[in-house]
N, C-alpha and C. Protein backbone atom coordinates (compact mmCIF):
# COMPACT_ATOMS: atom_id res chain seq x y z
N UNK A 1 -59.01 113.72 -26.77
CA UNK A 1 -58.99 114.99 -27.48
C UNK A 1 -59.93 114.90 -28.69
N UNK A 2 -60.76 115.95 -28.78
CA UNK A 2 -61.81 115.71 -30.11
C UNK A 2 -61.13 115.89 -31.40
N UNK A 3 -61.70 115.30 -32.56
CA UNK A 3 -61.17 115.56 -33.38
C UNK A 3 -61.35 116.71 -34.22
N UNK A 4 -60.53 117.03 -35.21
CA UNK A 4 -60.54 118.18 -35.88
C UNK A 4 -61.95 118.14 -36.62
N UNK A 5 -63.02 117.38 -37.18
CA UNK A 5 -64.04 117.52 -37.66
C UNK A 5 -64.81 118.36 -36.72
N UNK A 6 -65.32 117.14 -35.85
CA UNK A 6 -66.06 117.37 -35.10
C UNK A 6 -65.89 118.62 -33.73
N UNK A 7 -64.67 119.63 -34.16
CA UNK A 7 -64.93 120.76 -33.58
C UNK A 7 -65.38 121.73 -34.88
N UNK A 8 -64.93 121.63 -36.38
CA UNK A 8 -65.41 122.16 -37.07
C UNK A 8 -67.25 122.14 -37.18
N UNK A 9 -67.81 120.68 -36.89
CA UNK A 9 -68.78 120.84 -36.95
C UNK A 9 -69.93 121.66 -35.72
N UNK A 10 -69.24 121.59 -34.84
CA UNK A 10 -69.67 121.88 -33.77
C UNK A 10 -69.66 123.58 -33.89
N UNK A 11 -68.31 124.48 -34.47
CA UNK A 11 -67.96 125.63 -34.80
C UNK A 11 -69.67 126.32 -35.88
N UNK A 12 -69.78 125.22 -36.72
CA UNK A 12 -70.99 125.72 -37.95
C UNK A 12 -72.03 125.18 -37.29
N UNK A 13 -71.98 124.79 -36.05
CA UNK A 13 -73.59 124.92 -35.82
C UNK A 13 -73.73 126.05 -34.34
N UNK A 14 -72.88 126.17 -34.02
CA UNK A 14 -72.60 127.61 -33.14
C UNK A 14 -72.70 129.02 -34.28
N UNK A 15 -71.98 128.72 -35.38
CA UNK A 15 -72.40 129.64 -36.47
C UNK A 15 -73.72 130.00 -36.90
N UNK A 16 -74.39 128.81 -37.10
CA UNK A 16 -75.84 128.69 -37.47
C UNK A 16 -77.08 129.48 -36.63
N UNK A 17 -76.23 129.13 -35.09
CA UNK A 17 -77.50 129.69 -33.57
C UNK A 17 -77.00 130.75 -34.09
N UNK A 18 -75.97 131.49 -33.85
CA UNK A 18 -75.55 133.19 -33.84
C UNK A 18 -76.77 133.72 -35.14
N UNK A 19 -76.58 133.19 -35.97
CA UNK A 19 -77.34 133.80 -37.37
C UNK A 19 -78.83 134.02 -37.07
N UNK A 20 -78.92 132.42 -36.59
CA UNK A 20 -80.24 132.44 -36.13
C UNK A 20 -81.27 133.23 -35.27
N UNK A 21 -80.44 133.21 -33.99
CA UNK A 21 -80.68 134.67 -33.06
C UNK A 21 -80.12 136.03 -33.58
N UNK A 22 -79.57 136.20 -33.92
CA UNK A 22 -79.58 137.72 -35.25
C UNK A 22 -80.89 138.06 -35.53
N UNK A 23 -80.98 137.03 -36.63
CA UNK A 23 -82.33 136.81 -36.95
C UNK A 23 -83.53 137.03 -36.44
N UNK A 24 -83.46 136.53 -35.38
CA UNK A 24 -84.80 136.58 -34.59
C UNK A 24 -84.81 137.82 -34.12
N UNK A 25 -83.69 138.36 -33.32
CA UNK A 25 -83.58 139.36 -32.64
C UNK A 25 -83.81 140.90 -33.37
N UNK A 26 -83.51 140.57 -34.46
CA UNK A 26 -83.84 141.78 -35.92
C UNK A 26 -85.63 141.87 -36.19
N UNK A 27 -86.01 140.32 -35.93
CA UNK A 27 -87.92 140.56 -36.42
C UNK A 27 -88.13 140.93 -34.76
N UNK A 28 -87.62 140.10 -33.69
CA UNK A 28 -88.23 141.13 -32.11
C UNK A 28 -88.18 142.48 -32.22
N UNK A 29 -87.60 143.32 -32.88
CA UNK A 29 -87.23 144.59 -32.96
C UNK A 29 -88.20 145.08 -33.99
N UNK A 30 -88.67 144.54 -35.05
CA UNK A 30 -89.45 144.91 -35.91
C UNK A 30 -90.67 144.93 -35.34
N UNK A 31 -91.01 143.44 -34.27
CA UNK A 31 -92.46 143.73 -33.84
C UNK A 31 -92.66 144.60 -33.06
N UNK A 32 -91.68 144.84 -32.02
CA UNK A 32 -91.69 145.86 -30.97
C UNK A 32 -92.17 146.91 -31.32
N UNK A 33 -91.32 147.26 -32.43
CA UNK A 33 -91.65 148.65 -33.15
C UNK A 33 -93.35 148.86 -33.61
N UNK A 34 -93.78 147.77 -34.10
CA UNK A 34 -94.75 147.60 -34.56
C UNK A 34 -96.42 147.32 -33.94
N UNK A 35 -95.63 146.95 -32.61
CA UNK A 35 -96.68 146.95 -31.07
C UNK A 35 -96.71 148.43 -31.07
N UNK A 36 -95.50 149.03 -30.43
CA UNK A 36 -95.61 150.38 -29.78
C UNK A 36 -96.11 151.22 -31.05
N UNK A 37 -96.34 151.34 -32.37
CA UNK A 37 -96.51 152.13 -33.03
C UNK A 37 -98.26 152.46 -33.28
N UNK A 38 -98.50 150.79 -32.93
CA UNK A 38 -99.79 150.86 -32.85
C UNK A 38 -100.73 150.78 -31.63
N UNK A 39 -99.45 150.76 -30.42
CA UNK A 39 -100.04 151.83 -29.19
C UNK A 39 -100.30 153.13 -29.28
N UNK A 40 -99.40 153.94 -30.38
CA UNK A 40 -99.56 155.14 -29.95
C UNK A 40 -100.59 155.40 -30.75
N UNK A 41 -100.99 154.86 -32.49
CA UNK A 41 -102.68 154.83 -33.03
C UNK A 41 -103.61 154.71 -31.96
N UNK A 42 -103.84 153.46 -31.23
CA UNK A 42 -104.93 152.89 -30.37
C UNK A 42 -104.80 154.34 -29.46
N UNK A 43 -104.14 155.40 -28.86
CA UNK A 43 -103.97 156.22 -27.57
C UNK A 43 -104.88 157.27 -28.57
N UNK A 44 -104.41 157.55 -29.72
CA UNK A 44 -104.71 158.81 -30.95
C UNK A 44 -106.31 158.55 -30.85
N UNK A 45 -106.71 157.22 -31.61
CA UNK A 45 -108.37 157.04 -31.82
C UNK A 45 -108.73 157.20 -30.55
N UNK A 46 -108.58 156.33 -29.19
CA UNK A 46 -109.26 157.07 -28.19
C UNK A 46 -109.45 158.18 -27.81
N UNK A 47 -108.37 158.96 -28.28
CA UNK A 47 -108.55 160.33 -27.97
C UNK A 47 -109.27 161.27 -28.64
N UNK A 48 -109.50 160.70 -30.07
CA UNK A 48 -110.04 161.30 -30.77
C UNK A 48 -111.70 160.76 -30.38
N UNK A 49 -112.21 159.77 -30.40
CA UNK A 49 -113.33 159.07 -30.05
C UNK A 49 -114.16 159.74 -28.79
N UNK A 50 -113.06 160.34 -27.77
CA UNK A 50 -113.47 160.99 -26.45
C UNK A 50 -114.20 162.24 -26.94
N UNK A 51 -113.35 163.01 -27.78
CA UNK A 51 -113.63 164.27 -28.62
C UNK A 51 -114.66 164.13 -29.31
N UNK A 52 -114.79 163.42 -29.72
CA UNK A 52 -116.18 163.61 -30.56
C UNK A 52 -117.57 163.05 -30.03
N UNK A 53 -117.13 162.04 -28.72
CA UNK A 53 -118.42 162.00 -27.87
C UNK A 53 -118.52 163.17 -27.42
N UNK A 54 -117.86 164.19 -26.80
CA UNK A 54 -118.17 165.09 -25.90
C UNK A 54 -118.85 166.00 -27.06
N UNK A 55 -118.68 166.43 -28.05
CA UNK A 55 -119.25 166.73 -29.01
C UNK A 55 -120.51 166.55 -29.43
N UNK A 56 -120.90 164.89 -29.52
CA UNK A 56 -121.90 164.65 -29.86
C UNK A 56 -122.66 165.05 -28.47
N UNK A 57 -122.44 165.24 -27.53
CA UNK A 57 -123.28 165.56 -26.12
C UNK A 57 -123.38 166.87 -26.18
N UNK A 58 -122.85 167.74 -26.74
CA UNK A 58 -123.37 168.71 -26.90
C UNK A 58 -124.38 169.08 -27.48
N UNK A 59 -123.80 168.28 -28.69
CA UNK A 59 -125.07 168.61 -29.83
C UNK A 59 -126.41 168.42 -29.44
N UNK A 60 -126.56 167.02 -28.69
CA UNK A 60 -127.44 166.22 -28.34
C UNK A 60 -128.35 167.21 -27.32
N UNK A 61 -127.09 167.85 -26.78
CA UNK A 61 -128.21 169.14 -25.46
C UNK A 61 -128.61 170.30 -25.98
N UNK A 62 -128.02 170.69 -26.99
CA UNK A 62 -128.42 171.81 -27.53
C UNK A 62 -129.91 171.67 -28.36
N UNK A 63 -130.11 170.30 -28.80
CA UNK A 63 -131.08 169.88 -29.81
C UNK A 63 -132.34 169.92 -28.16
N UNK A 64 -131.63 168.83 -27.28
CA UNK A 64 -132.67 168.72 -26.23
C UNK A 64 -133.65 170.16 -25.78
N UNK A 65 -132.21 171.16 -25.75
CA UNK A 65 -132.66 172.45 -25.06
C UNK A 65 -133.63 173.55 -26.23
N UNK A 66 -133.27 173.03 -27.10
CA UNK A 66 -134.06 173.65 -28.58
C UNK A 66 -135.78 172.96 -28.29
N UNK A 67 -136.09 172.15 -28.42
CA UNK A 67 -137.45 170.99 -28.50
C UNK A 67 -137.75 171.89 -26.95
N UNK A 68 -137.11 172.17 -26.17
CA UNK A 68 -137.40 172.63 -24.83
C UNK A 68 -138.48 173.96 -25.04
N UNK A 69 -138.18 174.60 -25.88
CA UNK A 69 -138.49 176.17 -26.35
C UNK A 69 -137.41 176.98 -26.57
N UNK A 70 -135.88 176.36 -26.14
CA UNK A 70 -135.01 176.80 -26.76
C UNK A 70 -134.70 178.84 -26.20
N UNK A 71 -133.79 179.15 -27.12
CA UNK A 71 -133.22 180.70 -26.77
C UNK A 71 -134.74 181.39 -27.93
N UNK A 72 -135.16 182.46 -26.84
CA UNK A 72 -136.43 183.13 -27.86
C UNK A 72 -136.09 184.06 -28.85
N UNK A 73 -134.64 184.39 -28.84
CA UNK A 73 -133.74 185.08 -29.28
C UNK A 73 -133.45 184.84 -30.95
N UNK A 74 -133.84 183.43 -30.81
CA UNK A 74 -133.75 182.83 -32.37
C UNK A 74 -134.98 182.06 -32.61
N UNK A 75 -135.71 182.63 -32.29
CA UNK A 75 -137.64 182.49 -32.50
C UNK A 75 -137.59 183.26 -33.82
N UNK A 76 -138.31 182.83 -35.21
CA UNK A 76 -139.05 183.84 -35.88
C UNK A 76 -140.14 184.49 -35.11
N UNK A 77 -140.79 185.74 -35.81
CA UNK A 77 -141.80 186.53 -35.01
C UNK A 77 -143.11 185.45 -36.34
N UNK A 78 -143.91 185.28 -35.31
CA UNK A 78 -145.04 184.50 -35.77
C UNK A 78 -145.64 185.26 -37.20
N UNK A 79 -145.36 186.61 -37.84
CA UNK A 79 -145.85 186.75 -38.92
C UNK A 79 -144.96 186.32 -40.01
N UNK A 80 -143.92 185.72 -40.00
CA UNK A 80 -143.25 185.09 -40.99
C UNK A 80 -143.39 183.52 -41.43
């Protein structure tokens, strides 16, 4: 039969794991949070990044189609 110490000691280091995994299990939860939060940034900038290429491709054709001769519509008349 064990003795009365050595189930006490055995009791405070079963105490110790519980705390311990608490512990841990409280910062897993913090990083988690902290992954997925900065999944949903990383989803935002791509999305935003998409938006403003398609943008800049516009611009980029409108400038192309301008150098082209462009709309005559927004020609000055040559006496100005």
């Amino acid at each position: 039969m064990p003795d009365h110490e050595s189930l006490a000691g055995l009791a405070a280091r079963l105490e110790a794991l519980e705390s311990r995994t608490a512990h841990q299990e409280h910062w897993l939860d913090q990083l988690d949070e902290a992954v997925a939060s900065q999944e949903r940034r990383l989803q935002e900038l791509l999305r935003l990044s998409a938006l403003m290429q398609g943008r800049l491709r516009e611009q980029q054709q409108a400038l192309s189609d301008q150098a082209e001769g462009g709309d005559p519509s927004q020609e000055l008349p040559p006496h100005y």
